[in-house]
N, C-alpha and C. Protein backbone atom coordinates (compact mmCIF):
# COMPACT_ATOMS: atom_id res chain seq x y z
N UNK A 1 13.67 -11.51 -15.38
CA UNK A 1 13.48 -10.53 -14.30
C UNK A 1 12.36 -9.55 -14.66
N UNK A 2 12.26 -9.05 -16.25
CA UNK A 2 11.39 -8.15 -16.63
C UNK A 2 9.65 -8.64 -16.22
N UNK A 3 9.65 -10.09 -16.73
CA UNK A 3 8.07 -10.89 -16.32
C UNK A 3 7.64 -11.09 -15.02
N UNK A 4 8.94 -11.01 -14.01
CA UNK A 4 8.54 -10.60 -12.66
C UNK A 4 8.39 -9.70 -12.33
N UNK A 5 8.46 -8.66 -12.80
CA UNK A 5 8.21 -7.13 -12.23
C UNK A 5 6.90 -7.13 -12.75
N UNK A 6 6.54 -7.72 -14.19
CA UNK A 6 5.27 -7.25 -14.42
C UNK A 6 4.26 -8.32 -13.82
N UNK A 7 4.68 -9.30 -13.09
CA UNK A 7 3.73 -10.33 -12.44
C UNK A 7 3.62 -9.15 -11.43
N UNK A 8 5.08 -9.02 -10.46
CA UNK A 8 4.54 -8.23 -9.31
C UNK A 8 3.49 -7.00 -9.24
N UNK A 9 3.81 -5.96 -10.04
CA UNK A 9 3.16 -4.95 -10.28
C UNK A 9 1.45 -5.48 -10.67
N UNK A 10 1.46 -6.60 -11.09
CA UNK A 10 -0.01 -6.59 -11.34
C UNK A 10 -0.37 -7.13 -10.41
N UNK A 11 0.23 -7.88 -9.79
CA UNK A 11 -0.73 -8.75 -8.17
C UNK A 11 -0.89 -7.58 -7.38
N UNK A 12 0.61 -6.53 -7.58
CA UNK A 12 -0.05 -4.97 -6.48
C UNK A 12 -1.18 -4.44 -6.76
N UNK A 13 -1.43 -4.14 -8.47
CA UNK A 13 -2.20 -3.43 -8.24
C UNK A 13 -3.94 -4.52 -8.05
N UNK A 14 -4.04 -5.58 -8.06
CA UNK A 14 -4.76 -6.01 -8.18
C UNK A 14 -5.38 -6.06 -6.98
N UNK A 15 -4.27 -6.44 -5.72
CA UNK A 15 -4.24 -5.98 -4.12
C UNK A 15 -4.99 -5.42 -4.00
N UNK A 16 -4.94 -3.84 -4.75
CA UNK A 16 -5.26 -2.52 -4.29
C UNK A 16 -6.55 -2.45 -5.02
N UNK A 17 -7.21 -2.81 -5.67
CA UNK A 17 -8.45 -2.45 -6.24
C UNK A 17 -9.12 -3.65 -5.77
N UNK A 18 -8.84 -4.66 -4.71
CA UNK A 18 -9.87 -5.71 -3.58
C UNK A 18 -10.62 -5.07 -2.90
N UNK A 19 -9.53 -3.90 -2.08
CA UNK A 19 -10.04 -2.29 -1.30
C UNK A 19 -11.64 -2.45 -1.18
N UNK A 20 -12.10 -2.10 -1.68
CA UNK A 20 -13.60 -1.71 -1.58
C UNK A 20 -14.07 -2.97 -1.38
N UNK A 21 -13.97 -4.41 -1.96
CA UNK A 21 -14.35 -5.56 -1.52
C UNK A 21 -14.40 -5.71 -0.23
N UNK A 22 -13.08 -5.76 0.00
CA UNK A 22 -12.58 -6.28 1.63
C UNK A 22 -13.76 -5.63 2.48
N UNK A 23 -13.56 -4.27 2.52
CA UNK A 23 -14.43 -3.14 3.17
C UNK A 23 -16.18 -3.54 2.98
N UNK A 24 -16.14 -3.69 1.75
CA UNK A 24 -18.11 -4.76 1.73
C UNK A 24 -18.13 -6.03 2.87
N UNK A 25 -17.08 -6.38 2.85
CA UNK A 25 -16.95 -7.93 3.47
C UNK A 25 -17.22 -7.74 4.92
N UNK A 26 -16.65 -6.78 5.62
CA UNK A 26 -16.47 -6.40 6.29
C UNK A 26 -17.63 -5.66 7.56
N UNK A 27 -18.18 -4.67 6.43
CA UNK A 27 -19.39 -4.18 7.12
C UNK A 27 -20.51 -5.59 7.06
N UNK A 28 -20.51 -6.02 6.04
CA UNK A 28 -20.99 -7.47 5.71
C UNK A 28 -21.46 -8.58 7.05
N UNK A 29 -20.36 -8.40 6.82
CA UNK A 29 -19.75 -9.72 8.43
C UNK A 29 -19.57 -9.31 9.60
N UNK A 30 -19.30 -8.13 9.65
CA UNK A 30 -19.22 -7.40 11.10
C UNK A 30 -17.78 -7.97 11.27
N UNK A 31 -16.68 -8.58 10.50
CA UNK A 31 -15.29 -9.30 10.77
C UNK A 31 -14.12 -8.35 10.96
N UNK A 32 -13.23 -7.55 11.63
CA UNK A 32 -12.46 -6.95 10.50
C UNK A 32 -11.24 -7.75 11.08
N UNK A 33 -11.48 -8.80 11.68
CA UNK A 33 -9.79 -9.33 10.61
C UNK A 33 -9.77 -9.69 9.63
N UNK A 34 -10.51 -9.74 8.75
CA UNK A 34 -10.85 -9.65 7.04
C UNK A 34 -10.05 -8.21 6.97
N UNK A 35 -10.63 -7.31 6.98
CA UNK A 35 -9.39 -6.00 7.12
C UNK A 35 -8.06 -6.54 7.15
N UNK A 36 -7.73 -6.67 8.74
CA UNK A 36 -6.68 -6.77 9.06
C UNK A 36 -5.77 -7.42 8.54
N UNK A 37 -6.59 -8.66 7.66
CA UNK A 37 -5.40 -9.74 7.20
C UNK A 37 -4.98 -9.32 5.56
N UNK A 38 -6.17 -8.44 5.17
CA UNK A 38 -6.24 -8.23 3.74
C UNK A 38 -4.77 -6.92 3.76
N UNK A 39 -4.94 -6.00 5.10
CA UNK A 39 -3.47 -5.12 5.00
C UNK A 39 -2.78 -5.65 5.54
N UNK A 40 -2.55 -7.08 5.92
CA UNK A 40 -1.16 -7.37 6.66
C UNK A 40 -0.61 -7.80 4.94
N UNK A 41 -1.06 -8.84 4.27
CA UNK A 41 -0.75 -9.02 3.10
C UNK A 41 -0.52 -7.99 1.98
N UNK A 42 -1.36 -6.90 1.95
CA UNK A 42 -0.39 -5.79 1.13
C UNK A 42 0.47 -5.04 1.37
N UNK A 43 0.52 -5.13 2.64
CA UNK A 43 2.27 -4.13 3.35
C UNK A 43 3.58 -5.26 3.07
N UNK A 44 2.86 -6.91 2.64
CA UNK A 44 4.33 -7.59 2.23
C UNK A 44 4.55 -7.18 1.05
N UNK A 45 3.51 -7.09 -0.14
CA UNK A 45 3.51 -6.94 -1.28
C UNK A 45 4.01 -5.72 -1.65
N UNK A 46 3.51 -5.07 -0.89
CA UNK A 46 4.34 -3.35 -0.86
C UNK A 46 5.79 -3.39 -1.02
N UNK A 47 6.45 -4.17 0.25
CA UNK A 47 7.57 -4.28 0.65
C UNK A 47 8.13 -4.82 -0.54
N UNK A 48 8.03 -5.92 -1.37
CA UNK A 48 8.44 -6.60 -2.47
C UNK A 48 8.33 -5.72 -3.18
N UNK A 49 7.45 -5.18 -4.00
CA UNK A 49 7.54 -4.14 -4.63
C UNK A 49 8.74 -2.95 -4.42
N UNK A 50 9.12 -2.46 -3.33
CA UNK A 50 9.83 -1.39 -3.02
C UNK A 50 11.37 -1.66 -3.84
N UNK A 51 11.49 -3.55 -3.34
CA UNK A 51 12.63 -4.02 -3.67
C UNK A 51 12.85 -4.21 -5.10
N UNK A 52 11.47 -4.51 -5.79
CA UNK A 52 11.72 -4.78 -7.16
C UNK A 52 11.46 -3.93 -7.56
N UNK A 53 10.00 -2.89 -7.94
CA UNK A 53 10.05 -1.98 -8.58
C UNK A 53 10.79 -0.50 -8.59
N UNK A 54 11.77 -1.00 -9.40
CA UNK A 54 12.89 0.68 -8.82
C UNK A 54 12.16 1.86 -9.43
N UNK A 55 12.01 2.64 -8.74
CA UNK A 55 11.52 4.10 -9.06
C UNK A 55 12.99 4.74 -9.68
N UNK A 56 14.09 5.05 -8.98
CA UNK A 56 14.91 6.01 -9.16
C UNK A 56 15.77 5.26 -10.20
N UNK A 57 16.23 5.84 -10.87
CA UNK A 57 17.50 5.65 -12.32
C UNK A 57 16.48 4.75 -13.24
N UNK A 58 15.18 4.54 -13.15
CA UNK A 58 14.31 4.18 -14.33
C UNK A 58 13.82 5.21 -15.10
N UNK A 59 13.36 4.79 -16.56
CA UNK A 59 12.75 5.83 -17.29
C UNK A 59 11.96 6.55 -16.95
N UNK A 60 11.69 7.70 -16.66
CA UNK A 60 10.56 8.99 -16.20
C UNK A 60 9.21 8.06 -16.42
N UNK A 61 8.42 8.02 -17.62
CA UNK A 61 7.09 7.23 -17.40
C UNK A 61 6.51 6.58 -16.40
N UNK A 62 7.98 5.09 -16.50
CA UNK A 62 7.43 4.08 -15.89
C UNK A 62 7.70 4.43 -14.54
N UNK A 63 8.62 5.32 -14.20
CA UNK A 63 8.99 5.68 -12.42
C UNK A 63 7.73 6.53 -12.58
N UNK A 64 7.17 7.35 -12.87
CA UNK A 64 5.92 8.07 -12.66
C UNK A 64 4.90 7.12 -12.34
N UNK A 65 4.86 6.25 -13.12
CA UNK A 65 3.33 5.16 -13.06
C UNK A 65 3.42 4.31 -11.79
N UNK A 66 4.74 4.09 -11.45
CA UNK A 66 5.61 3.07 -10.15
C UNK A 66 4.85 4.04 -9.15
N UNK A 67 5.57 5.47 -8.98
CA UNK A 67 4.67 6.16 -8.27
C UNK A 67 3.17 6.48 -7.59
N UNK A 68 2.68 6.19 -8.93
CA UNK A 68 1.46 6.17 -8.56
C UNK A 68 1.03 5.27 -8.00
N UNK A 69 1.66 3.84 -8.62
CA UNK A 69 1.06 2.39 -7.75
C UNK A 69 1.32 2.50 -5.74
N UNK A 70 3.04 3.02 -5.94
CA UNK A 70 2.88 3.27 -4.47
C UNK A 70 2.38 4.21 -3.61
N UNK A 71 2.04 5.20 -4.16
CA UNK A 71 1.37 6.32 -3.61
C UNK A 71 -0.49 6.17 -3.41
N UNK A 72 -0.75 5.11 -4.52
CA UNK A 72 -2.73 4.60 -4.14
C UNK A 72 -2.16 3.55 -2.83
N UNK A 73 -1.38 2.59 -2.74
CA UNK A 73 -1.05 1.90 -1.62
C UNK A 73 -1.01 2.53 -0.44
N UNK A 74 -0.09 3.47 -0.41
CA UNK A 74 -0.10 4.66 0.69
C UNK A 74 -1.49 4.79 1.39
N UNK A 75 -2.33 5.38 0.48
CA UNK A 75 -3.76 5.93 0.50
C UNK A 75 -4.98 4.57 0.98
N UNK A 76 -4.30 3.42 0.67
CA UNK A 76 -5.00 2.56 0.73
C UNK A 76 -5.05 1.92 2.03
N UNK A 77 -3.70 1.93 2.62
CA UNK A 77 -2.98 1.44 4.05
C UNK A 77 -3.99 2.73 4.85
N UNK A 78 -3.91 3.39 4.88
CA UNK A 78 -3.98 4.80 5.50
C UNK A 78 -5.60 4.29 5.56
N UNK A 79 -6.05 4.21 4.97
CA UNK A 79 -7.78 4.20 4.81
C UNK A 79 -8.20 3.24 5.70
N UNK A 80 -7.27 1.89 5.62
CA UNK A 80 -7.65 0.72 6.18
C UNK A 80 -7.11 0.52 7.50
N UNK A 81 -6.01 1.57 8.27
CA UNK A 81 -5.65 2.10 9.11
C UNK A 81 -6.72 2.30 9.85
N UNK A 82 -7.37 3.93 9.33
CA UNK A 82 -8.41 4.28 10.04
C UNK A 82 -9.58 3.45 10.44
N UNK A 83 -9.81 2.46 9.28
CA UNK A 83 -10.98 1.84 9.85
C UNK A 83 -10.83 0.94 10.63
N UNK A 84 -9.85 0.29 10.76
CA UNK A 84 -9.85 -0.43 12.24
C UNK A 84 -9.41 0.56 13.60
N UNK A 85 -8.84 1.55 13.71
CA UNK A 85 -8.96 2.52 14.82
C UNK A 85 -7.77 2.92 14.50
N UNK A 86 -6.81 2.42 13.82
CA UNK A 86 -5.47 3.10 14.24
C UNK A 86 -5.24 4.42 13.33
N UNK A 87 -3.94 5.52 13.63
CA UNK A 87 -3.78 6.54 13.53
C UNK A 87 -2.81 6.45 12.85
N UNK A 88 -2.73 6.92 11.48
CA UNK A 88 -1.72 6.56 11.05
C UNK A 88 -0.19 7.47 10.51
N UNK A 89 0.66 7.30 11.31
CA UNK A 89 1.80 7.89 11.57
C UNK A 89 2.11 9.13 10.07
N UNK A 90 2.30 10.05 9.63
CA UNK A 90 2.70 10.37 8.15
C UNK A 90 3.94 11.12 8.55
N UNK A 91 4.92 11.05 7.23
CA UNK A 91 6.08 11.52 7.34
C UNK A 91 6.50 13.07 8.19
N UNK A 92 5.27 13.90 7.77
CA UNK A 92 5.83 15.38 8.63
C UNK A 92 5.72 14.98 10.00
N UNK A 93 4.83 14.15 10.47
CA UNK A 93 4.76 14.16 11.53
C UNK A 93 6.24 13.36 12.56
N UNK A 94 7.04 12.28 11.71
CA UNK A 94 7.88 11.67 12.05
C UNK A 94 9.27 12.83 12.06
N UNK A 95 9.34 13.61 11.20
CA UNK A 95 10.10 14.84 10.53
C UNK A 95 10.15 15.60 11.98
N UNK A 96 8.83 15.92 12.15
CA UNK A 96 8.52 17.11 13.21
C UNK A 96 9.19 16.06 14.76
N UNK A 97 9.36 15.00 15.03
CA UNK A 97 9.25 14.40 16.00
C UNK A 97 11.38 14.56 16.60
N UNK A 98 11.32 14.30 14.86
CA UNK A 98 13.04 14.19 14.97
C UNK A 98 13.54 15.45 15.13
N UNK A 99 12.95 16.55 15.13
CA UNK A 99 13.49 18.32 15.38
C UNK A 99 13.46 18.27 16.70
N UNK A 100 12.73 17.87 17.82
CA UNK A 100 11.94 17.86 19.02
C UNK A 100 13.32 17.21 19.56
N UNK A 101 13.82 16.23 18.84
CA UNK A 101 14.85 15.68 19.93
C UNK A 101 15.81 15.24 19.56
C-alpha cells in the first residue's frame, strides 16, 4: 500500500509540473482541448489522491507536504479554469451562498 501512495503522489505531482507544457501546447496550437483534457485527467488524479493520500491522523511533515501537493493542484485547476473562460467557484464564495439560503 506504502509503494502506491508513493507511485500516486509522484504521477500527481508530475501532473502538476506538465502545467506550463500543456499551456505552451496550447498557445502553440491554438487547441485548448489539450487544456481541457490535460484538467479533466488531473481532477481524477486529484480525486485518487484525496482517497489515498490521508492528510488527517498522518504524521505532521508528511500531512504538511500532502498539503502542499493539494493545495499547487488547487492553484493549478484554478489557473486552467481561467484560461479556458470558466470562473472558478472558491469555498467563501460557496460558504457565503449557504448563509443566503
Amino acid at each position: 500500500f506504502r509503494t502506491q501512495n508513493v507511485s500516486l503522489r509522484n504521477l500527481f505531482a508530475d501532473e502538476l509540473l506538465l502545467f506550463p507544457e500543456i499551456v505552451g501546447q496550447v498557445v502553440h496550437n491554438t487547441q485548448p482541448v489539450t487544456l481541457v483534457m490535460y484538467l479533466f485527467k488531473l481532477c481524477r488524479t486529484v480525486n485518487s489522491a484525496f482517497v489515498q493520500l490521508q492528510v488527517k491522523g498522518t504524521e505532521e511533515k508528511l500531512a504538511k507536504a500532502r498539503m502542499v501537493l493539494f493545495d499547487a493542484a488547487r492553484q493549478v485547476l484554478r489557473n486552467g479554469m481561467v484560461l479556458i473562460g470558466l470562473t472558478p467557484v472558491s469555498y467563501t464564495h460557496l460558504r457565503a451562498h449557504e448563509t443566503r439560503h
